[in-house]
PDB file of N, CA and C in Angstrom:
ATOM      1  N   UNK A   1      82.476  66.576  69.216  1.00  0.00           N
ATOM      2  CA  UNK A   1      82.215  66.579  70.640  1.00  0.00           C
ATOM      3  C   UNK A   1      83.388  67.174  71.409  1.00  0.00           C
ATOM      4  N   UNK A   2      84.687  66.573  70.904  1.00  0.00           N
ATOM      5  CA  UNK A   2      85.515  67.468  71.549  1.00  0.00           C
ATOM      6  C   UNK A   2      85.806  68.448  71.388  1.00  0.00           C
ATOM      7  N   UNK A   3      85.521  69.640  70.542  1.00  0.00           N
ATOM      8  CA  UNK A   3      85.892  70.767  69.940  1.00  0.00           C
ATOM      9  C   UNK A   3      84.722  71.665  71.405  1.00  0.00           C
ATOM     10  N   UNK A   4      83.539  71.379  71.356  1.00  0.00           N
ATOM     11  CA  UNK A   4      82.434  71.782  72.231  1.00  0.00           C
ATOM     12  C   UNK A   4      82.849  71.862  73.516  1.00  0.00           C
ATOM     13  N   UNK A   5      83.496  70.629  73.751  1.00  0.00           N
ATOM     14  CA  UNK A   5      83.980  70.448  75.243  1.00  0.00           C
ATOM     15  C   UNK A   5      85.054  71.522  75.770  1.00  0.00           C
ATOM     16  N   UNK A   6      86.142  71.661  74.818  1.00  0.00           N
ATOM     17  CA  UNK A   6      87.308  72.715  74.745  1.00  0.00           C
ATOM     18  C   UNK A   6      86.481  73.854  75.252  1.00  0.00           C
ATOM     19  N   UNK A   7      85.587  74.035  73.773  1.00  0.00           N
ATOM     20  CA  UNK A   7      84.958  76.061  73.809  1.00  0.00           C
ATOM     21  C   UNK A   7      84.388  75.917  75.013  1.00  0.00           C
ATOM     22  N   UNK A   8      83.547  75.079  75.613  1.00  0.00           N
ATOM     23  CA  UNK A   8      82.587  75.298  77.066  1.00  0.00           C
ATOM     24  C   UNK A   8      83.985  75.852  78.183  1.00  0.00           C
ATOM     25  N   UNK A   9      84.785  74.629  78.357  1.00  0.00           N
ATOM     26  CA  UNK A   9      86.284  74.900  79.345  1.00  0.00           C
ATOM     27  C   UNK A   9      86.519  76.396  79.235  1.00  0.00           C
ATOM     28  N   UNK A  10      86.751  76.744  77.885  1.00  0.00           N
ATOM     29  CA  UNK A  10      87.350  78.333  77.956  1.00  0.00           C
ATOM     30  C   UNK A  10      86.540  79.019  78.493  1.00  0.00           C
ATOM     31  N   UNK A  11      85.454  78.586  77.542  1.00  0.00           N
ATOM     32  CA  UNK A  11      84.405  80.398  78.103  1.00  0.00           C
ATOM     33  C   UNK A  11      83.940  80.161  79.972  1.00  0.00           C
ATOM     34  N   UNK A  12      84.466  78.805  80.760  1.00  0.00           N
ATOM     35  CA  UNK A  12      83.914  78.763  82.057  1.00  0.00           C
ATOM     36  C   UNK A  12      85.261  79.515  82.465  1.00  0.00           C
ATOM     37  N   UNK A  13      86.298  79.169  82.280  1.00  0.00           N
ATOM     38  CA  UNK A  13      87.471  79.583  82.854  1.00  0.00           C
ATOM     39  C   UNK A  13      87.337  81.307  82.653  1.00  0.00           C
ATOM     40  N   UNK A  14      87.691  81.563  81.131  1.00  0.00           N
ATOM     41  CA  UNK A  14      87.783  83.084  80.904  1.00  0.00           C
ATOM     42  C   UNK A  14      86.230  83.420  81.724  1.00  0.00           C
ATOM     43  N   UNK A  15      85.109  83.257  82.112  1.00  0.00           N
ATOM     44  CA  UNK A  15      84.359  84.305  82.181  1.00  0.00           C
ATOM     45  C   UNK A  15      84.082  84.061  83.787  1.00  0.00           C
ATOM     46  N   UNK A  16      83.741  85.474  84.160  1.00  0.00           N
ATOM     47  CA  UNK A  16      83.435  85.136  85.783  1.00  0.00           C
ATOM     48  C   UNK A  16      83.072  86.684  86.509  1.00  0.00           C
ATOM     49  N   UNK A  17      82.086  85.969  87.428  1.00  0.00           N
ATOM     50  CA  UNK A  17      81.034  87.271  87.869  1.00  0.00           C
ATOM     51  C   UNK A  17      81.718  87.883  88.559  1.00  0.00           C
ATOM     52  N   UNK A  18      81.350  89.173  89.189  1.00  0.00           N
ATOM     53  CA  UNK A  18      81.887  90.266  89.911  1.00  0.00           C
ATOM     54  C   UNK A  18      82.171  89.407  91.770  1.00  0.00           C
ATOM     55  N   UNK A  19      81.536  88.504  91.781  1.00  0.00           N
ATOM     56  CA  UNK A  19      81.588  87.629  93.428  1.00  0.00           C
ATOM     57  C   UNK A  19      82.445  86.998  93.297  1.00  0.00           C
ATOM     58  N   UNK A  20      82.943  86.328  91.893  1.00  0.00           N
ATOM     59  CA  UNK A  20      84.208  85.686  92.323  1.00  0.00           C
ATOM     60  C   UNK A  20      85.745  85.918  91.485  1.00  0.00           C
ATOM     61  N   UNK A  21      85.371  86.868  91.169  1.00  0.00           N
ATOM     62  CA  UNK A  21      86.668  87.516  90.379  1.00  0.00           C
ATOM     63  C   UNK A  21      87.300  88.351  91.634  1.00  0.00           C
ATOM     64  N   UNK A  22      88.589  88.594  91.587  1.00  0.00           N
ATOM     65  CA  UNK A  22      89.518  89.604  92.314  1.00  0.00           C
ATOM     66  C   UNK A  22      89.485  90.422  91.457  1.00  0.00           C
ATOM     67  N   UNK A  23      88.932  91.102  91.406  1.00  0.00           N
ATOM     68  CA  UNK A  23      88.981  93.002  90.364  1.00  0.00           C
ATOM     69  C   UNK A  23      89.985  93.829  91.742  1.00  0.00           C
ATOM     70  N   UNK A  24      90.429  94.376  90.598  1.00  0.00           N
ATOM     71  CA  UNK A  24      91.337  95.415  91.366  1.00  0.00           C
ATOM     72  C   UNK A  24      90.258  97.103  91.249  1.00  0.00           C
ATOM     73  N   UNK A  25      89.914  97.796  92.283  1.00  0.00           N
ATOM     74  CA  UNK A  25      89.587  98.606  91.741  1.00  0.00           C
ATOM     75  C   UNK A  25      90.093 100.079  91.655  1.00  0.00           C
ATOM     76  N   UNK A  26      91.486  99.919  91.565  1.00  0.00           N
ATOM     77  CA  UNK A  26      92.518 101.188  91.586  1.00  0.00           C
ATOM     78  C   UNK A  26      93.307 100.700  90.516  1.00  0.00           C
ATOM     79  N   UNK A  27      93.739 101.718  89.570  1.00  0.00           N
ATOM     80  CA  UNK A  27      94.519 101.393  88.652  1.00  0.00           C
ATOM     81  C   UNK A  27      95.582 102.406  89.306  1.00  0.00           C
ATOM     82  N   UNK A  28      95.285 103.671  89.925  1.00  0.00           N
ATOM     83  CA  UNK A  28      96.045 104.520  90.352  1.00  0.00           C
ATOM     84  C   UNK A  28      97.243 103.946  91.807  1.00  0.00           C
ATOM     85  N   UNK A  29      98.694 104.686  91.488  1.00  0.00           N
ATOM     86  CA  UNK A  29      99.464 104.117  92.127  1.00  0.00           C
ATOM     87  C   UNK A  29      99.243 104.915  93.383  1.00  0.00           C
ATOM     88  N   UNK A  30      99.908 103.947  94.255  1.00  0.00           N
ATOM     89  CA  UNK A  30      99.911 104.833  95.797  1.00  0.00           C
ATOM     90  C   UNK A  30     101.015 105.736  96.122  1.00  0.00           C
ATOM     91  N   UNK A  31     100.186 106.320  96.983  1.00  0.00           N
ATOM     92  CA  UNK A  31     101.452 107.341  97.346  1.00  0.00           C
ATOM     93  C   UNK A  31     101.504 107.086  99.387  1.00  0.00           C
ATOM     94  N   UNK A  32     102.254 106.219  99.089  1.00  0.00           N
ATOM     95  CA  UNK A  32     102.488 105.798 100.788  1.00  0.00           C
ATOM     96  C   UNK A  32     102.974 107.316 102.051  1.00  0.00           C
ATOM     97  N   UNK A  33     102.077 107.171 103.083  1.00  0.00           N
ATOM     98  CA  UNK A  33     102.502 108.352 103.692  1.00  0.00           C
ATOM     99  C   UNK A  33     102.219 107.929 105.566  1.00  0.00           C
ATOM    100  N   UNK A  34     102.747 108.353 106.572  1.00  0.00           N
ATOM    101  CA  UNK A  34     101.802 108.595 107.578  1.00  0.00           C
ATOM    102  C   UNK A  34     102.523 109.558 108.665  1.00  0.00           C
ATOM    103  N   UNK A  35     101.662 109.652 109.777  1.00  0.00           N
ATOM    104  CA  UNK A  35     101.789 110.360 110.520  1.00  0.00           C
ATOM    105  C   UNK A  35     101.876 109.574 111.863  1.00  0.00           C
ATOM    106  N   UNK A  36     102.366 110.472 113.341  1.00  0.00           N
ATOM    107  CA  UNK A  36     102.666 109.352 113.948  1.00  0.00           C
ATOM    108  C   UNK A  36     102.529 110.919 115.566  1.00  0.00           C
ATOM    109  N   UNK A  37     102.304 109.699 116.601  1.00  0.00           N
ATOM    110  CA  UNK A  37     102.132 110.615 117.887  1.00  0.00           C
ATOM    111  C   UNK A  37     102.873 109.685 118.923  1.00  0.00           C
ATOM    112  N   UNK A  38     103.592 110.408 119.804  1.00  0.00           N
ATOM    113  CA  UNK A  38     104.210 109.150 121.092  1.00  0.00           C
ATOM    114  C   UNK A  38     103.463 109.852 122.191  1.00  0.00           C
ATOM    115  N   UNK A  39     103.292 108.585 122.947  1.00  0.00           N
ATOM    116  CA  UNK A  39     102.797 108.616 124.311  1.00  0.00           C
ATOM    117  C   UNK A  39     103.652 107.814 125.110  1.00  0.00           C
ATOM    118  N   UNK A  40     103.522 107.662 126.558  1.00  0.00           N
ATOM    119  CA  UNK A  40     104.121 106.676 127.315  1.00  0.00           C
ATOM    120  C   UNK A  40     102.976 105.673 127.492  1.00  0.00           C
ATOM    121  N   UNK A  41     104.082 103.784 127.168  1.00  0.00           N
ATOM    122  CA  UNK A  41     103.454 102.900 127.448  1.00  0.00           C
ATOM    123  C   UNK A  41     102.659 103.055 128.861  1.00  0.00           C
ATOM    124  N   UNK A  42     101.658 102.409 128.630  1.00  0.00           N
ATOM    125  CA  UNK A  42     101.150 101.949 129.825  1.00  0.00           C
ATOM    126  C   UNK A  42     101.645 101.401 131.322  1.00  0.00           C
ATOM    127  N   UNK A  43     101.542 101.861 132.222  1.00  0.00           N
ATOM    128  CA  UNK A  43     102.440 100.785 133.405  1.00  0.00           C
ATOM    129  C   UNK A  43     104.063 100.645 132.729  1.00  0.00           C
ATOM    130  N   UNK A  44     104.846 101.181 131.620  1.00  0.00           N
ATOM    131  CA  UNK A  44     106.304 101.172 131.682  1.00  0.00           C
ATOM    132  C   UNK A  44     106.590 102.699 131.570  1.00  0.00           C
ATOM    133  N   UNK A  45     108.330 102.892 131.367  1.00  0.00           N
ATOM    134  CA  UNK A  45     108.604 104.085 131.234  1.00  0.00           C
ATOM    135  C   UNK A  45     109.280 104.009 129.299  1.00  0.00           C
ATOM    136  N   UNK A  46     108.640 102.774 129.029  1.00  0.00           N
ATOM    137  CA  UNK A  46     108.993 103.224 127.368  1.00  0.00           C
ATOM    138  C   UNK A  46     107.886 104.038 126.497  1.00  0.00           C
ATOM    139  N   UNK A  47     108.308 104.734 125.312  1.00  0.00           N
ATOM    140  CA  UNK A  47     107.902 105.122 124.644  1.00  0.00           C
ATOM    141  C   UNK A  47     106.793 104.362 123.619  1.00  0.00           C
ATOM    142  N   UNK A  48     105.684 104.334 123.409  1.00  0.00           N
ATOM    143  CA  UNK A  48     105.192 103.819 122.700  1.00  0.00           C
ATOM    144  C   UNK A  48     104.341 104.766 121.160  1.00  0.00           C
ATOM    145  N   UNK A  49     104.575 104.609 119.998  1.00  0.00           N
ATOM    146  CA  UNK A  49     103.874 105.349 118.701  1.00  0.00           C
ATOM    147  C   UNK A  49     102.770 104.779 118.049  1.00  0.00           C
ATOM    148  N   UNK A  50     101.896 105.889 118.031  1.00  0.00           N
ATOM    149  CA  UNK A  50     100.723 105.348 117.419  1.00  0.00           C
ATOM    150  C   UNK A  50     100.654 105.929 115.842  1.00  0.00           C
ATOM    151  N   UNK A  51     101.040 105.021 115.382  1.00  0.00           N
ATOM    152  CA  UNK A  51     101.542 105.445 113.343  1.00  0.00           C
ATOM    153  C   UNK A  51     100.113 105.649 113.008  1.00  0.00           C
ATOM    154  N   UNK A  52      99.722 106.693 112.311  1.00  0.00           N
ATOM    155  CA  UNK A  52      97.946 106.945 111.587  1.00  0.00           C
ATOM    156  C   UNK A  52      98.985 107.000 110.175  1.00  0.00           C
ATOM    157  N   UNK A  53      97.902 105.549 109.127  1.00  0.00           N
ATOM    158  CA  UNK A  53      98.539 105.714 107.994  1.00  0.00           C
ATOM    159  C   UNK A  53      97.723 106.976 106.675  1.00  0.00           C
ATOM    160  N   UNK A  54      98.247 107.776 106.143  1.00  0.00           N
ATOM    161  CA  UNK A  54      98.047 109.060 105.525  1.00  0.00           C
ATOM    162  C   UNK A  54      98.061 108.636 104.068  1.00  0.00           C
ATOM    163  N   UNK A  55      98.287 107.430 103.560  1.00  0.00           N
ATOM    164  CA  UNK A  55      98.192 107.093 102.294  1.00  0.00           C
ATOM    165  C   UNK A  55      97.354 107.315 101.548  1.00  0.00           C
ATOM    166  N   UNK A  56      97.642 107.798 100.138  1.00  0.00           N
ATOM    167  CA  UNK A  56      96.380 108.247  99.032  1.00  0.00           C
ATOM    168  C   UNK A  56      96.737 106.814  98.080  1.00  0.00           C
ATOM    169  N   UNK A  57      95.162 106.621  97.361  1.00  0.00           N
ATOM    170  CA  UNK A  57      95.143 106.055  96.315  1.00  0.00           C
ATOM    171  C   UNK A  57      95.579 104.686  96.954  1.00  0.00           C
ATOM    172  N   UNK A  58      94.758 104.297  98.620  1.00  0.00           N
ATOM    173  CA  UNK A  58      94.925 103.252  98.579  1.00  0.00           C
ATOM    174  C   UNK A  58      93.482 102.462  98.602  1.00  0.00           C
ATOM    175  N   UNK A  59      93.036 101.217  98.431  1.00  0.00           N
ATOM    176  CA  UNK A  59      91.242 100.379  98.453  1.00  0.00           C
ATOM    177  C   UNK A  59      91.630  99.874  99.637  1.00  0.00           C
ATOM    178  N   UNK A  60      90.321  99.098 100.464  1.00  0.00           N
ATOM    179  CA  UNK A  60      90.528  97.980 100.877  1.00  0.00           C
ATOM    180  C   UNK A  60      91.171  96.823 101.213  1.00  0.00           C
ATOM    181  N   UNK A  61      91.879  96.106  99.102  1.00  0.00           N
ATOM    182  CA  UNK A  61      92.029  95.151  99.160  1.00  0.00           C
ATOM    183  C   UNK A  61      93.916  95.769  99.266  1.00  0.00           C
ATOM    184  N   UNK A  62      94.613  96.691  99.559  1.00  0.00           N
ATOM    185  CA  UNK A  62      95.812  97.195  99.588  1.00  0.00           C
ATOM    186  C   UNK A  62      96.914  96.614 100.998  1.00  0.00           C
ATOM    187  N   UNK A  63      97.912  96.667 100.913  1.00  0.00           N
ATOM    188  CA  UNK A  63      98.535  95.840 102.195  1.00  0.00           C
ATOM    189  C   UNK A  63      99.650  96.671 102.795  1.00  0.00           C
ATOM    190  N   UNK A  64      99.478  96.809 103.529  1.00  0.00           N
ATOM    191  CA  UNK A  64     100.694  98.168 104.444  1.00  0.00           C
ATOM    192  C   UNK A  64     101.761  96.557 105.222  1.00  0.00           C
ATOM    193  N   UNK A  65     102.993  97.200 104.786  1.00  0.00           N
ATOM    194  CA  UNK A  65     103.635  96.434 105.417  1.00  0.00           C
ATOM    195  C   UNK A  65     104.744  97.298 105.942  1.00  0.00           C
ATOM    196  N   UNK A  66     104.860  97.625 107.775  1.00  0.00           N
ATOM    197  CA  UNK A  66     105.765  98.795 108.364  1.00  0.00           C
ATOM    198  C   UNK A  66     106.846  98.315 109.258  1.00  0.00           C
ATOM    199  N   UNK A  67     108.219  98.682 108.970  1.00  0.00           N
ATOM    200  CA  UNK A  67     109.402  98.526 109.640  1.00  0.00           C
ATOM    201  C   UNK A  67     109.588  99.482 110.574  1.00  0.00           C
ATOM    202  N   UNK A  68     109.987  98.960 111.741  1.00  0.00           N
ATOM    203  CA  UNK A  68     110.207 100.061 112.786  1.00  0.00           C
ATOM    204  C   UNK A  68     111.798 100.770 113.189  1.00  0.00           C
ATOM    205  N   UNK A  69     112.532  99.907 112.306  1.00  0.00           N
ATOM    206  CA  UNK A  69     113.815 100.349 112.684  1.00  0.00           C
ATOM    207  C   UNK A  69     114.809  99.580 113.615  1.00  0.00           C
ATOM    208  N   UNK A  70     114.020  98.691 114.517  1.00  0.00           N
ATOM    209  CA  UNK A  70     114.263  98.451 115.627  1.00  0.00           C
ATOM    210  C   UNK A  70     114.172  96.689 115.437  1.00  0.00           C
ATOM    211  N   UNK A  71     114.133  96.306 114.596  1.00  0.00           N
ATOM    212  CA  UNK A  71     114.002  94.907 113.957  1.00  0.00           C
ATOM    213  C   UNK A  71     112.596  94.396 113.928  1.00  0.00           C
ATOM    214  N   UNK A  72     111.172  95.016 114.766  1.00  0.00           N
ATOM    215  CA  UNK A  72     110.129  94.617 114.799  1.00  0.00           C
ATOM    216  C   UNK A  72     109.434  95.634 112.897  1.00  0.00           C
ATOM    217  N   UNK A  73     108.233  94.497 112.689  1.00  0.00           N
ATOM    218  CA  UNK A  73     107.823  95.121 112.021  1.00  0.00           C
ATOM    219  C   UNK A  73     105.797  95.115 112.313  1.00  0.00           C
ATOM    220  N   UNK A  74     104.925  95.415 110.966  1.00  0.00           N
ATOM    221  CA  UNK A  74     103.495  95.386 111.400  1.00  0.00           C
ATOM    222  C   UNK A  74     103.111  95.145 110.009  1.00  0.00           C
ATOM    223  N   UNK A  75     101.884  94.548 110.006  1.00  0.00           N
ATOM    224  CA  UNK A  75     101.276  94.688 108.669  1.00  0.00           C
ATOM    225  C   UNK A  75      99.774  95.101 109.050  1.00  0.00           C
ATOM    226  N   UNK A  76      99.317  95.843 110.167  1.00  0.00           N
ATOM    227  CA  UNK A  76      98.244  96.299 110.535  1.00  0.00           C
ATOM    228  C   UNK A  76      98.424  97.872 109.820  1.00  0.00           C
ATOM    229  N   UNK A  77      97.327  98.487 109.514  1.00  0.00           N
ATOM    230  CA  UNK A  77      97.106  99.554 108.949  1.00  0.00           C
ATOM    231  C   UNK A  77      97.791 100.594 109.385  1.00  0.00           C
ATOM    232  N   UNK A  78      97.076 101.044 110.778  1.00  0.00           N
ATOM    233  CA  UNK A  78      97.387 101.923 111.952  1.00  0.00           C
ATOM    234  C   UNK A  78      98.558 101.321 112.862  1.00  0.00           C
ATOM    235  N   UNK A  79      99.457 100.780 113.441  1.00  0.00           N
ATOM    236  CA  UNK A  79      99.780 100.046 114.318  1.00  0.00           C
ATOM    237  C   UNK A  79      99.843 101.075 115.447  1.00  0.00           C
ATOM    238  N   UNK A  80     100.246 100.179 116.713  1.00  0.00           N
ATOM    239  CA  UNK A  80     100.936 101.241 117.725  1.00  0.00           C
ATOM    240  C   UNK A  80     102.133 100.062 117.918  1.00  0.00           C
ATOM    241  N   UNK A  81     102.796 100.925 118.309  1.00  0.00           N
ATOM    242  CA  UNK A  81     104.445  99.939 118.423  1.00  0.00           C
ATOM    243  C   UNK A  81     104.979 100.585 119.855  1.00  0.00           C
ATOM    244  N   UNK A  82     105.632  99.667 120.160  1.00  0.00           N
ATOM    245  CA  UNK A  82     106.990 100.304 121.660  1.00  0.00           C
ATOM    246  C   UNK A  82     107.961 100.088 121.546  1.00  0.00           C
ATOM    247  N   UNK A  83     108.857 100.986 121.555  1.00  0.00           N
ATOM    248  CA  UNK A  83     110.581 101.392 121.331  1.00  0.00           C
ATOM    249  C   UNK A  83     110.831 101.170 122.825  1.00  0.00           C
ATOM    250  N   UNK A  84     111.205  99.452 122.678  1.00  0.00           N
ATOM    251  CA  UNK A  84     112.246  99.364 123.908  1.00  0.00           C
ATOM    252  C   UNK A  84     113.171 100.157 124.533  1.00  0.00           C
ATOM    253  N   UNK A  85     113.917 100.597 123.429  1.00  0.00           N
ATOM    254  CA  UNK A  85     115.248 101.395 123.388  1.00  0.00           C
ATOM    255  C   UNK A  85     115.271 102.787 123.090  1.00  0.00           C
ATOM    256  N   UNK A  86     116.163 103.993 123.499  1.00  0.00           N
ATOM    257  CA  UNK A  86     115.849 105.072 123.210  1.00  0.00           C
ATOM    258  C   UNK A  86     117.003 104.981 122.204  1.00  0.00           C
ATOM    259  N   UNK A  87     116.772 105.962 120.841  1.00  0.00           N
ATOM    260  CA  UNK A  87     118.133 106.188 119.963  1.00  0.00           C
ATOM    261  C   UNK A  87     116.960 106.445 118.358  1.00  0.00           C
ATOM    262  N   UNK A  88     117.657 106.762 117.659  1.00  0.00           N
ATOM    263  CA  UNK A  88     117.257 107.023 116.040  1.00  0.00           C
ATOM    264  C   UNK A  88     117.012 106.241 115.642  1.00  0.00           C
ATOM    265  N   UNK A  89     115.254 105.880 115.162  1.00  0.00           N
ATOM    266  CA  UNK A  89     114.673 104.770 114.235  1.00  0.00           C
ATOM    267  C   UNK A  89     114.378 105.327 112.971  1.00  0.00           C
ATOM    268  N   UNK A  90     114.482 104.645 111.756  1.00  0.00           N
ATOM    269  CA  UNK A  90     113.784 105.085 110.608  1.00  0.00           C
ATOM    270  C   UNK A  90     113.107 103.941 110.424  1.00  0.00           C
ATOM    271  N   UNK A  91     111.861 104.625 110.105  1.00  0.00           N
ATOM    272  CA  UNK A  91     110.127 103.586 110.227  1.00  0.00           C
ATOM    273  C   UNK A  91     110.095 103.906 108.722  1.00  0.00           C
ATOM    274  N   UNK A  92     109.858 102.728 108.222  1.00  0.00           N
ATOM    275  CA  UNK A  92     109.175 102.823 106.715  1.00  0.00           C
ATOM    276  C   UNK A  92     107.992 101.972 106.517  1.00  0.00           C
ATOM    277  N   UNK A  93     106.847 102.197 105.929  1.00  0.00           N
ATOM    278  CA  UNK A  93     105.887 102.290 105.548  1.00  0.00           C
ATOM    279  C   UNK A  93     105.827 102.148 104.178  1.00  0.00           C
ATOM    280  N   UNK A  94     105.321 100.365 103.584  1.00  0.00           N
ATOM    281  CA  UNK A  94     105.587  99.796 102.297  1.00  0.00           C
ATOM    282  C   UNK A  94     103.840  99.785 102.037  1.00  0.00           C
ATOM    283  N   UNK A  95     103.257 100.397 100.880  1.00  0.00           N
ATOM    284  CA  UNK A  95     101.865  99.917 100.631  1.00  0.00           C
ATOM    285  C   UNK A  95     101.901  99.547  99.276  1.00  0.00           C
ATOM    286  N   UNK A  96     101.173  98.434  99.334  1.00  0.00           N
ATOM    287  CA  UNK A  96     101.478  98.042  97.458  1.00  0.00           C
ATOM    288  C   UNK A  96      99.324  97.730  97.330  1.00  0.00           C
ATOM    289  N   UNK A  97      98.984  98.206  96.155  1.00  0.00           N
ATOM    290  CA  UNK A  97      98.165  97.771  95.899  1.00  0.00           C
ATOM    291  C   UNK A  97      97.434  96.980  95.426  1.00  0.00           C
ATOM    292  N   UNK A  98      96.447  96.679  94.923  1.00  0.00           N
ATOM    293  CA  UNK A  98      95.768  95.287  94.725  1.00  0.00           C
ATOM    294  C   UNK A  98      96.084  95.071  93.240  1.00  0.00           C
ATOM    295  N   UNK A  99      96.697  95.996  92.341  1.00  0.00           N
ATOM    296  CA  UNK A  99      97.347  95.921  91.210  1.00  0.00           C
ATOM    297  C   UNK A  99      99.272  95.663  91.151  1.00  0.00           C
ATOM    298  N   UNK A 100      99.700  95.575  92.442  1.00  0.00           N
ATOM    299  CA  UNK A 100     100.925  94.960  92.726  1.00  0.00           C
ATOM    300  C   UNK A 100     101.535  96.506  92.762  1.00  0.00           C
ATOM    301  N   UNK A 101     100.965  97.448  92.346  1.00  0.00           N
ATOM    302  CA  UNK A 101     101.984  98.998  92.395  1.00  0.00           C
ATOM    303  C   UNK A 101     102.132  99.177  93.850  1.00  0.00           C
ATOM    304  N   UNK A 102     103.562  99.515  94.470  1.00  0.00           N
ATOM    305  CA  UNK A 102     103.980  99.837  95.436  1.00  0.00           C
ATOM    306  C   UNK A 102     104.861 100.961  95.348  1.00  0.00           C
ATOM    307  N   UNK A 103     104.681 101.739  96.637  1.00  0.00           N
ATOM    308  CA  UNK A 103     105.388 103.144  97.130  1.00  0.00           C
ATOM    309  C   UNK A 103     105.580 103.037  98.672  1.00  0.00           C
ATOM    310  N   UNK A 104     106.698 104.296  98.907  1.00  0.00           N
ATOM    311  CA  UNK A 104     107.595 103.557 100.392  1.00  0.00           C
ATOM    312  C   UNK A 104     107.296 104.834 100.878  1.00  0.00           C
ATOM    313  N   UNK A 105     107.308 104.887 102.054  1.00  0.00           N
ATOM    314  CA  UNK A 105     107.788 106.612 103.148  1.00  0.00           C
ATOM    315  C   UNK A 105     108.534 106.417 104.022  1.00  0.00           C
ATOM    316  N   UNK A 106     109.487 106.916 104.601  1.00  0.00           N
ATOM    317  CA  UNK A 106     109.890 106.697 105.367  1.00  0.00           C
ATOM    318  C   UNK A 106     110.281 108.166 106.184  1.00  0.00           C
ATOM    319  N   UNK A 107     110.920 107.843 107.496  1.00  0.00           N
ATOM    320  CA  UNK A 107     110.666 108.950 108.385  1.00  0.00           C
ATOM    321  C   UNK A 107     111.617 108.373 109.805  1.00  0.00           C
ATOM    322  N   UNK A 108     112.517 109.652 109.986  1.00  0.00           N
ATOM    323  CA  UNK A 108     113.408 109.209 110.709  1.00  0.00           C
ATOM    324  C   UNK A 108     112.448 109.667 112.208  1.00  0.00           C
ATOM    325  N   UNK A 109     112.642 109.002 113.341  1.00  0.00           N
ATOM    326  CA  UNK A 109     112.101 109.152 114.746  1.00  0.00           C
ATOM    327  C   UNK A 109     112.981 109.135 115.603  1.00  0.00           C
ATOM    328  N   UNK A 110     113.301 110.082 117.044  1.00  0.00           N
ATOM    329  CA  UNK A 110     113.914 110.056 117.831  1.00  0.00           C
ATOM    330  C   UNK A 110     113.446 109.968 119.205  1.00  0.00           C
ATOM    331  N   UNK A 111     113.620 108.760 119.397  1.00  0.00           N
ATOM    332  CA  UNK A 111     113.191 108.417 120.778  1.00  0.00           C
ATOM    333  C   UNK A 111     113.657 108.364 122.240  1.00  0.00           C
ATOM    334  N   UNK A 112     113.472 109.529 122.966  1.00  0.00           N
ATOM    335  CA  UNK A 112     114.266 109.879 124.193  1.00  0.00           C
ATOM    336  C   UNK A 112     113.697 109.680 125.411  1.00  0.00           C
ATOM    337  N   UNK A 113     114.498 109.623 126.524  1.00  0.00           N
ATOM    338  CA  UNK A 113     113.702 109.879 127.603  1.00  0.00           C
ATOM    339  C   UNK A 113     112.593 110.590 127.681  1.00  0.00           C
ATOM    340  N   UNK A 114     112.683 111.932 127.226  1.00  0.00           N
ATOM    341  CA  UNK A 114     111.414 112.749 127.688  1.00  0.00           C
ATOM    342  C   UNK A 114     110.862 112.940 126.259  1.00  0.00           C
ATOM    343  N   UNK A 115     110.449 112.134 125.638  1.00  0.00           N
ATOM    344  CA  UNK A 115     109.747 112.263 124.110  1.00  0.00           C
ATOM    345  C   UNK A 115     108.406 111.882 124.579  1.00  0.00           C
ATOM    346  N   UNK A 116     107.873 112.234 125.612  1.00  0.00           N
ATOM    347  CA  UNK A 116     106.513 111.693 126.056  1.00  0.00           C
ATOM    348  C   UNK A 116     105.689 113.323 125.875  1.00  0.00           C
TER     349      UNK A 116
END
């Protein structure tokens, strides 16, 4: 009886349908990338960037996590951010995938008075 009880435990544990398993479905690593446009905030005179992320070989279940330079960071895909301050940021852009593989970009930005 107990030998039965064991094999049932395993084969419930080891086996499991496509609804409740986490499948990864990228084996391929990322290649972290993006692109980026400034406008002026709304109602201020700061600079605000709207980051479009350019990443290949990323799914769904993948997680962008972006530093602005400026001590703020984002874990939204796209963000838009505002540079209080004018001076040299380097923004990096961390995506790791649902298989734990991660790749970085980064990209220096200069934010001036008239960068609008």
């Amino acid at each position: 009886m107990k030998k039965f009880i064991l094999a049932s435990l395993i084969f419930i544990v080891l086996s499991c349908t496509e609804e409740h398993c986490n499948d990864c479905e990228s084996t391929e690593i990322p290649v972290a990338g993006f692109e980026y446009s400034r406008f002026r905030c709304e109602n201020a005179s700061n600079t605000c960037v709207q980051f479009q992320n350019t990443s290949e070989n990323v799914t769904e279940n993948s997680n962008f996590m972006w530093t602005f330079g400026d001590g703020e960071s984002s874990d939204n895909e796209n963000p838009v951010h505002k540079f209080n301050d004018y001076g040299e940021f380097n923004v990096v852009l961390r995506v790791t995938n649902c298989n734990g593989n991660t790749s970085y970009y980064s990209k220096s930005l200069s934010i001036t008075y008239d960068s609008n």
